[in-house]
Protein backbone atom coordinates (compact mmCIF):
# COMPACT_ATOMS: atom_id res chain seq x y z
CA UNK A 1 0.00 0.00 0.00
CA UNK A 2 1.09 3.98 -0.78
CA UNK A 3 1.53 5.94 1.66
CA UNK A 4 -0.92 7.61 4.36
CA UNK A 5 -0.13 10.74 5.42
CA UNK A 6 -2.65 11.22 8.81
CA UNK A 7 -2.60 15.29 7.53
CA UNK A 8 -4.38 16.78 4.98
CA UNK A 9 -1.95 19.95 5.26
CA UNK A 10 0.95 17.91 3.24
CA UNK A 11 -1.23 18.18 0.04
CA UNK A 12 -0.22 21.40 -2.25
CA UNK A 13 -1.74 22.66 -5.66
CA UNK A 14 0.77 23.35 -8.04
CA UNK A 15 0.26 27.21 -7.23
CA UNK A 16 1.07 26.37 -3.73
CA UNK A 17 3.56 24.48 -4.80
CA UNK A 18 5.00 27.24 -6.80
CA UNK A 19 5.35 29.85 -3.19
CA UNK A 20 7.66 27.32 -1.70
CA UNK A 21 11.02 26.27 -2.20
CA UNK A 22 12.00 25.12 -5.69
CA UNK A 23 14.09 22.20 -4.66
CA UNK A 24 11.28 21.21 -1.75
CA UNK A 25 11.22 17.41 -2.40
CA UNK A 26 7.30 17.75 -3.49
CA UNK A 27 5.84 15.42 -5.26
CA UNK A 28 3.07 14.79 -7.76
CA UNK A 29 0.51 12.65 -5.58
CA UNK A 30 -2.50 9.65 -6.63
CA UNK A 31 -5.32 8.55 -4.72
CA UNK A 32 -7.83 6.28 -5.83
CA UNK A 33 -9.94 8.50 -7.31
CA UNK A 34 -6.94 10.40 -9.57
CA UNK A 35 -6.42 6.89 -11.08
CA UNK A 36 -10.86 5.56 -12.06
CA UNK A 37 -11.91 9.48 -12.46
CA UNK A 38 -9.09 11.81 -13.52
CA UNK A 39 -6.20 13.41 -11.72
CA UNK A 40 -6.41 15.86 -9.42
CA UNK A 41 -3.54 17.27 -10.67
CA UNK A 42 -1.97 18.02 -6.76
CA UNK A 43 1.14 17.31 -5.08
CA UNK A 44 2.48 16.50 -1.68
CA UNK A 45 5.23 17.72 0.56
CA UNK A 46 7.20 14.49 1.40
CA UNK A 47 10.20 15.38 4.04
CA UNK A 48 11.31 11.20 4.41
CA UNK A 49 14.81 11.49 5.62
CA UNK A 50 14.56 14.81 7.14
CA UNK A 51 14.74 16.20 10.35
CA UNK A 52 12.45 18.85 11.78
CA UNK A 53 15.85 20.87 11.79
CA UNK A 54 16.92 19.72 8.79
CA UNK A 55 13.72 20.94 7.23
CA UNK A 56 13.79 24.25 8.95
CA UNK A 57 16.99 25.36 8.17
CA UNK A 58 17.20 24.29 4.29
CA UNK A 59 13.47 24.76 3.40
CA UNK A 60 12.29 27.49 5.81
CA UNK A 61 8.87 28.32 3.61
CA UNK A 62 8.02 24.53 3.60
CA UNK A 63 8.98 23.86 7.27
CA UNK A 64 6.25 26.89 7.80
CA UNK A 65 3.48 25.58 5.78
CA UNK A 66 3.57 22.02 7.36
CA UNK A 67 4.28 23.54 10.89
CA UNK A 68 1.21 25.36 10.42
CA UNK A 69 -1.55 22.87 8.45
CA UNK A 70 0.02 19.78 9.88
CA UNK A 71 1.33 20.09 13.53
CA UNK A 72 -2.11 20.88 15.03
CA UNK A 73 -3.80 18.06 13.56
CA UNK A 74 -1.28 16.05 14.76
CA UNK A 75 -0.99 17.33 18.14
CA UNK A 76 -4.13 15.28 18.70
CA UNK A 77 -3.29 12.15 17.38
CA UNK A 78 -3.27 9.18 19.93
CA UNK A 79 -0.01 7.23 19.01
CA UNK A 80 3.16 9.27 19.96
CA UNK A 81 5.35 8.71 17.18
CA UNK A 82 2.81 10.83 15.06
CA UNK A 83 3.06 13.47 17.48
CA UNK A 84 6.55 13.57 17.91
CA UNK A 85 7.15 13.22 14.10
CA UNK A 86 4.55 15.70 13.04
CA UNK A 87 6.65 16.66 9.76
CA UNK A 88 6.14 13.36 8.20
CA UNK A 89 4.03 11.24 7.21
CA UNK A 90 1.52 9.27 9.46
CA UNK A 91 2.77 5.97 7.55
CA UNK A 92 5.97 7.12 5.60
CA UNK A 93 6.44 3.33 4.13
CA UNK A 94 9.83 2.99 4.37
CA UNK A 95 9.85 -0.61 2.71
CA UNK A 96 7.47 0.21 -0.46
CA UNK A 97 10.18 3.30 -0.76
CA UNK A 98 12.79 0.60 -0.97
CA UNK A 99 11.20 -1.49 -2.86
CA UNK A 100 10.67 1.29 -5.80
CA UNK A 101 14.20 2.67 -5.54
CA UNK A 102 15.85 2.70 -9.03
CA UNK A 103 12.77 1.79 -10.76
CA UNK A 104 11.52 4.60 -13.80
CA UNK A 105 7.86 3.40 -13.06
CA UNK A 106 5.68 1.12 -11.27
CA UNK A 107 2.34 -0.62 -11.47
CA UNK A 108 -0.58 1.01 -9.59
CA UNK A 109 -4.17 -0.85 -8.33
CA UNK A 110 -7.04 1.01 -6.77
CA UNK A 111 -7.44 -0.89 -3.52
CA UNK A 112 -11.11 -1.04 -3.70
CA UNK A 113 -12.82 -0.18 -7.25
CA UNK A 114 -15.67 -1.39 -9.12
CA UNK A 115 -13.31 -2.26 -12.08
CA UNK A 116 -10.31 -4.04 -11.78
CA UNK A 117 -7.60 -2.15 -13.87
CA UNK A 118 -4.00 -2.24 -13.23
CA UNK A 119 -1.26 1.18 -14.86
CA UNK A 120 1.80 2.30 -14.83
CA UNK A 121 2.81 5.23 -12.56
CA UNK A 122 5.80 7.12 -12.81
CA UNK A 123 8.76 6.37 -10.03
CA UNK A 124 7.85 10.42 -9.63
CA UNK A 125 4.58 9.75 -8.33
CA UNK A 126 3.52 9.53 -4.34
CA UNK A 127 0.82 6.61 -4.24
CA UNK A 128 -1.99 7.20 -1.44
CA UNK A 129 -2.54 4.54 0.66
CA UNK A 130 -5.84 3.71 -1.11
CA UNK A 131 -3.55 2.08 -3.74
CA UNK A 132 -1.94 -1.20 -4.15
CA UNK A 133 1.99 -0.78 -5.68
CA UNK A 134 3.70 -3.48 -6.97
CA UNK A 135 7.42 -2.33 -7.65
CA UNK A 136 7.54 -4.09 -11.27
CA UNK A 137 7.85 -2.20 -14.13
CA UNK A 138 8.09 -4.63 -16.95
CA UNK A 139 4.97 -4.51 -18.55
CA UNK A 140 4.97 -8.64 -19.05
CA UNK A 141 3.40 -8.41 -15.14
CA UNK A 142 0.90 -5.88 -16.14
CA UNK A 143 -0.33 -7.62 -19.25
CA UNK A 144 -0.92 -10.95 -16.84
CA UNK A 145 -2.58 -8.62 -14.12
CA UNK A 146 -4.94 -7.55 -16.44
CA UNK A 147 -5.83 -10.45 -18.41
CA UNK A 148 -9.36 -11.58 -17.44
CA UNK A 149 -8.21 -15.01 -15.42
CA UNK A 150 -6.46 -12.63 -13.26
CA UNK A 151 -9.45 -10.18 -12.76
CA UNK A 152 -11.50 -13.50 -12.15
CA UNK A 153 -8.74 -14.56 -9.84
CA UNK A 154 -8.66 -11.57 -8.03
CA UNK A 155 -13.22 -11.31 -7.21
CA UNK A 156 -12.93 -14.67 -6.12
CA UNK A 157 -10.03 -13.83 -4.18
CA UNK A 158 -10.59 -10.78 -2.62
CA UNK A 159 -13.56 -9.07 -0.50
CA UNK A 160 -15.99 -6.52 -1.18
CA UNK A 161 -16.74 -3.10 0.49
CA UNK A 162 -19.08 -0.20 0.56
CA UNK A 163 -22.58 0.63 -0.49
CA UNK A 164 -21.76 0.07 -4.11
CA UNK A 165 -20.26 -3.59 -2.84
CA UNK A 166 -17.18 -2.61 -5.08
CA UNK A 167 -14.27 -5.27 -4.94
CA UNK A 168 -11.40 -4.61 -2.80
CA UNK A 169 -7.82 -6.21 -3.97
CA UNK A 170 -6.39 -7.82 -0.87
CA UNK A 171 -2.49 -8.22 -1.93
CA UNK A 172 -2.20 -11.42 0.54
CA UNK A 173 -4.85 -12.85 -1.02
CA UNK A 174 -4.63 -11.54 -4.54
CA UNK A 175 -1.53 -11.02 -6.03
CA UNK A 176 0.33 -12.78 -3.16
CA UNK A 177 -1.34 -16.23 -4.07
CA UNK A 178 -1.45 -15.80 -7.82
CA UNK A 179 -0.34 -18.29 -9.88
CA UNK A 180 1.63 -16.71 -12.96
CA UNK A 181 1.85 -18.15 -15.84
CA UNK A 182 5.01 -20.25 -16.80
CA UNK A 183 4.70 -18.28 -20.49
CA UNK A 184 7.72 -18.96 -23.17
CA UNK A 185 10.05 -15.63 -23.63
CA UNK A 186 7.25 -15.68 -27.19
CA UNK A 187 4.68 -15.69 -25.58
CA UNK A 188 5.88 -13.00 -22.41
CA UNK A 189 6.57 -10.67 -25.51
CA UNK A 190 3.93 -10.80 -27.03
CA UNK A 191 1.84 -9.69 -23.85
CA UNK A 192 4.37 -7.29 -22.92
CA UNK A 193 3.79 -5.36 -25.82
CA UNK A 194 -0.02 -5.35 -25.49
CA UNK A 195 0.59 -4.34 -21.97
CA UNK A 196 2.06 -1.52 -23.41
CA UNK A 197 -0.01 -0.61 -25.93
CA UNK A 198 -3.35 -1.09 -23.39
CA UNK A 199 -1.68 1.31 -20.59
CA UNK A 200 -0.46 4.15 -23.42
CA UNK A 201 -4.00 3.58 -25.46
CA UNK A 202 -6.02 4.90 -22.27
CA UNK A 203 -3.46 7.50 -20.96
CA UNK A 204 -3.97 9.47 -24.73
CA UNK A 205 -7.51 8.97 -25.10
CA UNK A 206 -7.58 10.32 -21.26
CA UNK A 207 -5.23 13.34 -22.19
CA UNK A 208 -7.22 14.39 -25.37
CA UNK A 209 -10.57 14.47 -23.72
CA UNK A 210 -10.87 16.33 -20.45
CA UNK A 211 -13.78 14.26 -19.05
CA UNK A 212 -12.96 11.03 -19.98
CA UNK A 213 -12.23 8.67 -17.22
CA UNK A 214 -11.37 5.45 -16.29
CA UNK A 215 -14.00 3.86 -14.93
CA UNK A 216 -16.59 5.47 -17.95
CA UNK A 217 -13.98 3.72 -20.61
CA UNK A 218 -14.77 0.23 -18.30
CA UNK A 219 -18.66 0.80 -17.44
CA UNK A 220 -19.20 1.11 -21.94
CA UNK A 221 -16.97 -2.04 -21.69
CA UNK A 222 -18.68 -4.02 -19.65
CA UNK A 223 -21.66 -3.18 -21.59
CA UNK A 224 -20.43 -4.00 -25.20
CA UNK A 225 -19.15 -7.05 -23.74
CA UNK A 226 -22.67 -7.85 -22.67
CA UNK A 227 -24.09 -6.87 -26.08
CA UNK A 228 -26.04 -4.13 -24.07
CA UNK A 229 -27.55 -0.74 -25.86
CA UNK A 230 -25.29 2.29 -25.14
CA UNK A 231 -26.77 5.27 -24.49
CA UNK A 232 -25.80 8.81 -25.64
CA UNK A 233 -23.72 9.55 -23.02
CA UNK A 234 -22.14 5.72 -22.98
CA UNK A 235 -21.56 6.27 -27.11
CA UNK A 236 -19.61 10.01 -26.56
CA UNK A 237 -17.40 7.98 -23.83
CA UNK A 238 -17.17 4.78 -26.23
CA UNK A 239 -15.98 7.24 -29.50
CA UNK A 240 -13.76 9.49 -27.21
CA UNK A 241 -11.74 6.64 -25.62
CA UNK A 242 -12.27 3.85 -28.60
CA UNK A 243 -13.28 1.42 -26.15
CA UNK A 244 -13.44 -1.31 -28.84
CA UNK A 245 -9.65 -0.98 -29.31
């Protein structure tokens, strides 16, 4: 899982971003929602590896807006190490940032969704805690992770949650568990490159048209996979991210 910060104060718009320090380590950030709807388009302050000192004395504008949006809210928190370490994160994941070291990308899961769709995210990119990270970024992985025996796999697999009753992807139980497929170097290439093409395919349609989003592109789907009528809406969403490719 990303990371959860336990303070809403570490999350900047880009004009924010823009009246603090240039070489800030901020970061663009994904929740669940950036990746089945559309990003947000926001960033967070990340200060892993720094001291409250540290912070102060080489990033004085930062160290003021976290001192300010953060501290309070953590002041309150039960556990102590969240008081005491008010400048980071809540759950700063130091494993999952070990994990990614080195890699240009990784692939990204919405924890609980009501479509099962796996992406690449850029090694740039702070994942929320609301999404599942799996430090690959050979696109083989993501071409079996999408594949329908997998998406099968992972309903019977996993659990359900909220009033929509929208699958959640338990990694134990889900990816942990999951028996790959003992595929030829042919055969890995050939989904490697579909992987590709199905994970750059959405990310254009999604960049030409402002309100195109995942989870429309995967409702018109489901329905043309069903043989069901689309409806206006479902045919501007089915032309503006050619669902049938």
């Amino acid at each position: 899982r990303g990371f959860c910060l336990f303070g809403a104060g570490f999350i900047v718009t880009p004009e924010d971003a823009a009246k603090l320090e240039t070489e800030a380590p901020i970061k663009d950030y994904r929740n669940g929602r950036d990746l089945t709807d559309r990003p947000r388009g926001v960033k967070v302050i990340d200060l892993f590896g720094l001291t409250a000192e540290d912070t102060r004395s080489r990033y004085p504008a930062t160290y003021q807006w976290v001192y300010e949006r953060v501290k309070p809210e953590r002041d309150a928190n039960k556990r102590e190490s969240r008081r005491k370490n008010w400048w980071l994160f809540g759950e700063p994941n130091p494993k999952l940032r070990a994990q990614l070291a080195g890699l240009p990308r990784y692939i990204a899961t919405v924890e609980t969704a009501k479509h099962r769709a796996f992406q690449f995210l850029d090694a740039a990119i702070a994942p929320d805690n609301k999404l599942i990270c799996i430090a690959l970024d050979d696109a083989y992985p993501l071409g079996v992770l999408s594949s329908a025996v997998h998406v099968v796999w992972a309903l019977a697999a996993g659990s359900n949650l909220g009033v929509g009753n929208d699958p959640v992807y338990v990694k134990t139980r889900c990816f942990e568990t999951f028996p790959f497929p003992d595929a030829t170097p042919d055969q890995q290439a050939r989904i490697r490159d579909l992987a590709e093409q199905l994970d750059a395919h959405r990310k254009r349609q999604q960049a030409q048209h402002p309100t195109l989003t995942l989870t429309g592109i995967y409702n018109v789907l489901t329905k043309i996979r069903a043989g069901e009528a689309l409806t206006a809406k479902d045919k501007i969403i089915h032309e503006q991210g050619l669902v049938s490719v």
